[in-house]
C-alpha atoms as a PDB file:
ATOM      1  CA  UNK A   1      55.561  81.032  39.524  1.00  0.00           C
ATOM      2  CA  UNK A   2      51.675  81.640  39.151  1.00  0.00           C
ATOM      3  CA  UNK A   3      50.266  84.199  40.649  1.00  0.00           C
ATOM      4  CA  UNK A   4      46.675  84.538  42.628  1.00  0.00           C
ATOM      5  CA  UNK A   5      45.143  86.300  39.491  1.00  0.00           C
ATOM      6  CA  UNK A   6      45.842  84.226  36.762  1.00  0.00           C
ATOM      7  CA  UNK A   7      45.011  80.827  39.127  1.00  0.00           C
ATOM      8  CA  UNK A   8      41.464  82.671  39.711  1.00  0.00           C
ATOM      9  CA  UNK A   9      41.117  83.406  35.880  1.00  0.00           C
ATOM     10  CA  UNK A  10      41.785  79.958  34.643  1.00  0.00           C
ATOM     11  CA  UNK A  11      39.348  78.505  37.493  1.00  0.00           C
ATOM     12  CA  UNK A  12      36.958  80.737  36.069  1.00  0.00           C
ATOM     13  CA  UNK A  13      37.624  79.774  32.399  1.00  0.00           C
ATOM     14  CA  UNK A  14      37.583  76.319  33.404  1.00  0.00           C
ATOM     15  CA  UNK A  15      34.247  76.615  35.065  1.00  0.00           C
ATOM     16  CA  UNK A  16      32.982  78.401  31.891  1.00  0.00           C
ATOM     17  CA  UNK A  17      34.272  75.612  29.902  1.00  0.00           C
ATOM     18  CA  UNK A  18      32.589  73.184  31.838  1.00  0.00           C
ATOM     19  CA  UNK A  19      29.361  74.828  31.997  1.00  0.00           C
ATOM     20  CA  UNK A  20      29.019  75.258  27.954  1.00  0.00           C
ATOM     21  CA  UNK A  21      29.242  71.498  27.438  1.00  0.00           C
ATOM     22  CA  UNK A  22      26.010  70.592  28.925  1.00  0.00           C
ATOM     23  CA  UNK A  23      24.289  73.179  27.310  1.00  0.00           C
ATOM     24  CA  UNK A  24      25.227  72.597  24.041  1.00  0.00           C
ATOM     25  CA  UNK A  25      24.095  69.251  24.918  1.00  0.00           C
ATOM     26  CA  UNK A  26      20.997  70.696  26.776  1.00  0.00           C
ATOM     27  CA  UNK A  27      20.225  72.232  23.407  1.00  0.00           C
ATOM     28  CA  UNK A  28      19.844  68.486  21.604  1.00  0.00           C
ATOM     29  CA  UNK A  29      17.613  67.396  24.126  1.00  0.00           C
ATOM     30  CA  UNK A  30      14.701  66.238  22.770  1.00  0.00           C
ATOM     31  CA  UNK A  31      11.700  66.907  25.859  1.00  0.00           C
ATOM     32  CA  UNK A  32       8.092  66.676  25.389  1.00  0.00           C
ATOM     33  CA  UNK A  33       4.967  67.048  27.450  1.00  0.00           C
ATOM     34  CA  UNK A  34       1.434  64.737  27.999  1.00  0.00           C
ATOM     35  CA  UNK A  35      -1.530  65.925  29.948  1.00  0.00           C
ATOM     36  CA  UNK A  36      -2.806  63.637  31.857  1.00  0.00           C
ATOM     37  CA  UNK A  37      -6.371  65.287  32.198  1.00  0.00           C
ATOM     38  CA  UNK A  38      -6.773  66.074  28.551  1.00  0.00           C
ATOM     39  CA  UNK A  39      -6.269  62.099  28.283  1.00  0.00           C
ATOM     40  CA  UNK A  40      -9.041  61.286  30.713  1.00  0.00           C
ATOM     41  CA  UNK A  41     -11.176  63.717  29.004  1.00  0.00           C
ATOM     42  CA  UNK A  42     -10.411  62.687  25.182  1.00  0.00           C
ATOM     43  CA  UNK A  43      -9.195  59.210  24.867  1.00  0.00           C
ATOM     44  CA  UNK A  44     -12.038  56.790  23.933  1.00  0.00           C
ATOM     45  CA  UNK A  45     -11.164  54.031  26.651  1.00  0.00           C
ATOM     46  CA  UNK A  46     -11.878  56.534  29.254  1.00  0.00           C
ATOM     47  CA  UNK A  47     -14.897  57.927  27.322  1.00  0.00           C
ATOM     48  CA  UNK A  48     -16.105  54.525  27.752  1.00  0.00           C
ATOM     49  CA  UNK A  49     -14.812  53.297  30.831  1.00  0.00           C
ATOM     50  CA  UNK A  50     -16.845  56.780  32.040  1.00  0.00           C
ATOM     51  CA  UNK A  51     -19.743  55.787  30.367  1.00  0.00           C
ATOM     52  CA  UNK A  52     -19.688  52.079  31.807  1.00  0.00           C
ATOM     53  CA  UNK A  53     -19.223  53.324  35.571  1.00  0.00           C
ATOM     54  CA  UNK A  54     -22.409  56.272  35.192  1.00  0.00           C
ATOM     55  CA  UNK A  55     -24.090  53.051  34.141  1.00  0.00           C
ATOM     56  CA  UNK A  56     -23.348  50.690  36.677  1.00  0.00           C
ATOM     57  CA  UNK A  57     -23.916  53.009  39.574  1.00  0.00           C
ATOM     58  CA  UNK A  58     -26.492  54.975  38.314  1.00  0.00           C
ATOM     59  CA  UNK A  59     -29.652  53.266  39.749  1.00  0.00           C
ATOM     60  CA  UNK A  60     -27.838  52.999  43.235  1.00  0.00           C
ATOM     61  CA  UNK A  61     -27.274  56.633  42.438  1.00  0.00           C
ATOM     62  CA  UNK A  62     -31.458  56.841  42.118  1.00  0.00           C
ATOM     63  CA  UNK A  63     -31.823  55.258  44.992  1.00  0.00           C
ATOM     64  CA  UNK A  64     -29.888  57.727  46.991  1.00  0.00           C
ATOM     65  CA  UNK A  65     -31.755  60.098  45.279  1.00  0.00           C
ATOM     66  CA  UNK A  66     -35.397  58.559  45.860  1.00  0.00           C
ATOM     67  CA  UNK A  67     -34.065  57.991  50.096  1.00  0.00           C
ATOM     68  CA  UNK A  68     -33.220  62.106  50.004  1.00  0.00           C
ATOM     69  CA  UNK A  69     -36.295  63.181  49.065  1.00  0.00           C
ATOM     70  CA  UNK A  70     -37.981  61.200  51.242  1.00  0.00           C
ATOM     71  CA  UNK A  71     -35.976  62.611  54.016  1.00  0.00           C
ATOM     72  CA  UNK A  72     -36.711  66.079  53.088  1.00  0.00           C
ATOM     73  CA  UNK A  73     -40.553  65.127  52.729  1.00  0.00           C
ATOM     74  CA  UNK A  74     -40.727  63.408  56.559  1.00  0.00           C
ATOM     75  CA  UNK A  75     -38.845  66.551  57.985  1.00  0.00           C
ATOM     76  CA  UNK A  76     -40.852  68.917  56.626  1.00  0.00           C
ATOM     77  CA  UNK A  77     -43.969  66.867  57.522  1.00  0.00           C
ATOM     78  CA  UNK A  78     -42.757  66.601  61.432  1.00  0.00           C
ATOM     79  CA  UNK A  79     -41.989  70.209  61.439  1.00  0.00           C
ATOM     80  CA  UNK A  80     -45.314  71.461  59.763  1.00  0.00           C
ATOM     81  CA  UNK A  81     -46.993  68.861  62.008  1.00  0.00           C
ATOM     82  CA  UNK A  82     -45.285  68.562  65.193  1.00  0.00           C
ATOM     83  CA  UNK A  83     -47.682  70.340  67.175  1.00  0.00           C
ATOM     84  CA  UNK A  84     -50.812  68.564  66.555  1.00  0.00           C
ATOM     85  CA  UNK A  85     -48.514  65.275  67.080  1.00  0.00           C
ATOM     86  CA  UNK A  86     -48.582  63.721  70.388  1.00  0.00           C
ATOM     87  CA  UNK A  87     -45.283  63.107  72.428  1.00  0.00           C
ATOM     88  CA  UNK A  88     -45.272  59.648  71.768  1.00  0.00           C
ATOM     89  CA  UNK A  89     -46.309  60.232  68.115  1.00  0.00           C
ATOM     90  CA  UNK A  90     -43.248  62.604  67.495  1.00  0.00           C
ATOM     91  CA  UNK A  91     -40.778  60.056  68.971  1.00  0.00           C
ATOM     92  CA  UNK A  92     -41.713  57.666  66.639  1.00  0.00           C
ATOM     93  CA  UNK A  93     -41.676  60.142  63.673  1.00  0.00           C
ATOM     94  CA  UNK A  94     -38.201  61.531  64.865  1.00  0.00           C
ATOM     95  CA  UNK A  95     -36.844  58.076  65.786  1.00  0.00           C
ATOM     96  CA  UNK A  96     -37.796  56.629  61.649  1.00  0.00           C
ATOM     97  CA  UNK A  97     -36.197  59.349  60.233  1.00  0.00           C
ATOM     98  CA  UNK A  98     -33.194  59.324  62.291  1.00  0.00           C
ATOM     99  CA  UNK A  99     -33.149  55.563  61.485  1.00  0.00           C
ATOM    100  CA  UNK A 100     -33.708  56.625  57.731  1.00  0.00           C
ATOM    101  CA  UNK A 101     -30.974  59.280  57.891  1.00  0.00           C
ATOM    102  CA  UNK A 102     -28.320  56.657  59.079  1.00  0.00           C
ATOM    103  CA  UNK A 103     -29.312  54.336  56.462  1.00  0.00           C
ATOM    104  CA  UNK A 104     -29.196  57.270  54.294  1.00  0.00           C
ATOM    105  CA  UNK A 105     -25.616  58.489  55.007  1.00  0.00           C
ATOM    106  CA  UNK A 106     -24.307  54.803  55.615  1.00  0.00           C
ATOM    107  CA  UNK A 107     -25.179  54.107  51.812  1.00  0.00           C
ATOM    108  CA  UNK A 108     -24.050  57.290  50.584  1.00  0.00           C
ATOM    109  CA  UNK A 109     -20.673  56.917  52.103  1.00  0.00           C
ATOM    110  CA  UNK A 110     -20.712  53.029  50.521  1.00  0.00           C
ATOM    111  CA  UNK A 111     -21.828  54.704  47.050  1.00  0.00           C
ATOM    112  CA  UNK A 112     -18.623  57.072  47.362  1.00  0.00           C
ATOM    113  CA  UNK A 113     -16.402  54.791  48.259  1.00  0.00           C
ATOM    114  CA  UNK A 114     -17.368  51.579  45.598  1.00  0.00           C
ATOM    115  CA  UNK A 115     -17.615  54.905  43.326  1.00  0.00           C
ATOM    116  CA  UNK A 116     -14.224  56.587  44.113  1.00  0.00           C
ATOM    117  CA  UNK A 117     -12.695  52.669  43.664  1.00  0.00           C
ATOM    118  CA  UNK A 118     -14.235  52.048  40.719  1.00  0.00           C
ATOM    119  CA  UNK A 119     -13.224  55.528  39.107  1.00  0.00           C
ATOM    120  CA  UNK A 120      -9.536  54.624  40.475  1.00  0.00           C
ATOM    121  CA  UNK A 121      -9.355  51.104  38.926  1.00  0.00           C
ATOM    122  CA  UNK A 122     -10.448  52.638  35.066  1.00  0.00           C
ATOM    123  CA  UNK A 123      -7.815  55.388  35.780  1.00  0.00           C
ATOM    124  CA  UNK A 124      -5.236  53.050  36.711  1.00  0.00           C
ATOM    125  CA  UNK A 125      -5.933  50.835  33.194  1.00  0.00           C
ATOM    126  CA  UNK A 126      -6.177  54.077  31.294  1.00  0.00           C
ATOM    127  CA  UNK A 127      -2.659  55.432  32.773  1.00  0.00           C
ATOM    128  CA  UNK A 128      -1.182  52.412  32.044  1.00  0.00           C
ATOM    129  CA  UNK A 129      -2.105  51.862  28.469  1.00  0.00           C
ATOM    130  CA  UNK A 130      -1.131  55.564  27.834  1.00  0.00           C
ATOM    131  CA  UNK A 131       2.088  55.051  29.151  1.00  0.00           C
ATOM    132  CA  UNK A 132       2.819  52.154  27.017  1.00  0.00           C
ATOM    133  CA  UNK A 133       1.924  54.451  24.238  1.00  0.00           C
ATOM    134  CA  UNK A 134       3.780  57.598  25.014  1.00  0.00           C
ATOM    135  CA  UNK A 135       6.694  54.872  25.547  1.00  0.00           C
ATOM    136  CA  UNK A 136       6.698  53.962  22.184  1.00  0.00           C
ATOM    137  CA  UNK A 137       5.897  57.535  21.320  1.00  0.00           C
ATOM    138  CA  UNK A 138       9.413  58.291  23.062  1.00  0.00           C
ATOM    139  CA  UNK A 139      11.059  55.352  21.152  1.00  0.00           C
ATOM    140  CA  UNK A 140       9.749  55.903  17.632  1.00  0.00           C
ATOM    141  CA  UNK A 141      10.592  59.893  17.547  1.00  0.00           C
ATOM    142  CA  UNK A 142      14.029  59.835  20.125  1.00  0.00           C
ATOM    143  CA  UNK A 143      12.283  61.623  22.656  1.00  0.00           C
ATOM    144  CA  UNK A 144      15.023  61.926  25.175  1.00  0.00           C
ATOM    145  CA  UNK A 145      12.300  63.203  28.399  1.00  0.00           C
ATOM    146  CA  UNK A 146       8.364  63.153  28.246  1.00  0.00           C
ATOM    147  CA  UNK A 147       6.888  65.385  31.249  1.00  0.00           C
ATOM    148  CA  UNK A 148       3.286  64.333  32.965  1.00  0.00           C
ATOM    149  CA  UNK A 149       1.582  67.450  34.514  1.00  0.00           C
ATOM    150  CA  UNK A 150       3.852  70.203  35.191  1.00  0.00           C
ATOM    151  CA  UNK A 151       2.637  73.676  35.960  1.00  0.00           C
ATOM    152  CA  UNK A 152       3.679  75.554  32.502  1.00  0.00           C
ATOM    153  CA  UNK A 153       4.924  73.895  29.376  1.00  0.00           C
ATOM    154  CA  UNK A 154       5.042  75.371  25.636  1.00  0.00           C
ATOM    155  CA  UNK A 155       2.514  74.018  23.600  1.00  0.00           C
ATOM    156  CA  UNK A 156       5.013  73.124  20.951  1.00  0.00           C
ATOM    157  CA  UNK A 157       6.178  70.582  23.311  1.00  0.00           C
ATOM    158  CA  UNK A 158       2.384  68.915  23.824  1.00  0.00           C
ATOM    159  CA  UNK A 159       2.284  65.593  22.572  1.00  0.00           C
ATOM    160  CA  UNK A 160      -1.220  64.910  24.050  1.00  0.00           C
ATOM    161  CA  UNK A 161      -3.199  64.568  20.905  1.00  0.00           C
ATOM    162  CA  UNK A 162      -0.581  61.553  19.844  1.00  0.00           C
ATOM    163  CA  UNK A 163      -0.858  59.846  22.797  1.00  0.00           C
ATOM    164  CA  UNK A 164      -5.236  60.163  22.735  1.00  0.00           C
ATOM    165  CA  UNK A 165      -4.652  59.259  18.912  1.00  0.00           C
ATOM    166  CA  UNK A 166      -2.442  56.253  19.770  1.00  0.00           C
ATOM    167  CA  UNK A 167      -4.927  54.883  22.617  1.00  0.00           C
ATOM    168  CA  UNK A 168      -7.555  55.376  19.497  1.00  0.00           C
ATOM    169  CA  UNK A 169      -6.168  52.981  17.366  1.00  0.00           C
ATOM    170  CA  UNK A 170      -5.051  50.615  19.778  1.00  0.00           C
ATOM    171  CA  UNK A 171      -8.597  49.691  21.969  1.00  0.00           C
END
């Protein structure tokens, strides 16, 4: 007949037993690591694709510019001259540049958005052609996991530069 205490210590033997197999296979596991911002920053599709959007929204980015300033300038004229102004005269000073600041903040919110949409399009071609790369980066060295943007990783596990290198040769 068994007894309580030998029951218990093959459970626990058991549980040991059972607990050493995945680790042993744990320990083939081949993992590696990508950073995703290092990728923006390095990779010469989004070098370009950077360089293409700072074009195409830079002189709507002047304009915003050129409309601030002259904001600033018509305050700073109403409140150096708004005493010798008369009531009517201030009105119509206050009532442009309140028109002006509308304008103003209705195409800077337009600028931000087209800009934000634009910057989310490249990102979503530049994501997409580095994952077809670290894919056959995974298939071409058995890589059994590749990680995106985790908190901590070893740097022996970065594969980063292969994937920028990869997107390099490929344009």
């Amino acid at each position: 007949m068994l007894n309580t205490k030998s029951v218990l210590a093959a459970s626990i033997c058991a549980a040991f037993t059972l607990l050493a197999v995945p680790l042993a296979q744990a320990a083939e596991l081949k993992v590696g690591y990508v950073d995703t911002q290092r990728i923006f920053r390095n990779a010469p599709s989004a070098i370009k694709a950077a360089k293409e959007i700072e074009a195409e929204f830079s002189k709507r980015d002047q304009e915003l510019q050129r409309m601030a300033k002259q904001l600033q300038g018509m305050q700073e004229n109403m409140e150096k001259n708004s005493v010798t102004l008369s009531e009517t005269e201030r009105r119509n000073k206050e009532r442009e540049f309140s028109e002006l600041s509308r304008e103003f903040q209705r195409k800077q919110r337009e600028f931000r958005e087209d800009l934000n949409l634009r910057q989310n399009e490249a990102n979503a071609a530049i994501i997409e052609k580095a994952n077809r790369a670290i894919k056959q980066i995974a298939d071409s060295q058995k890589y059994d996991l590749i990680l995106q943007d985790v908190v901590w990783v070893s740097p022996k596990l970065d594969i980063t530069d292969q994937v920028v290198k990869a997107l390099s040769e490929s344009k």
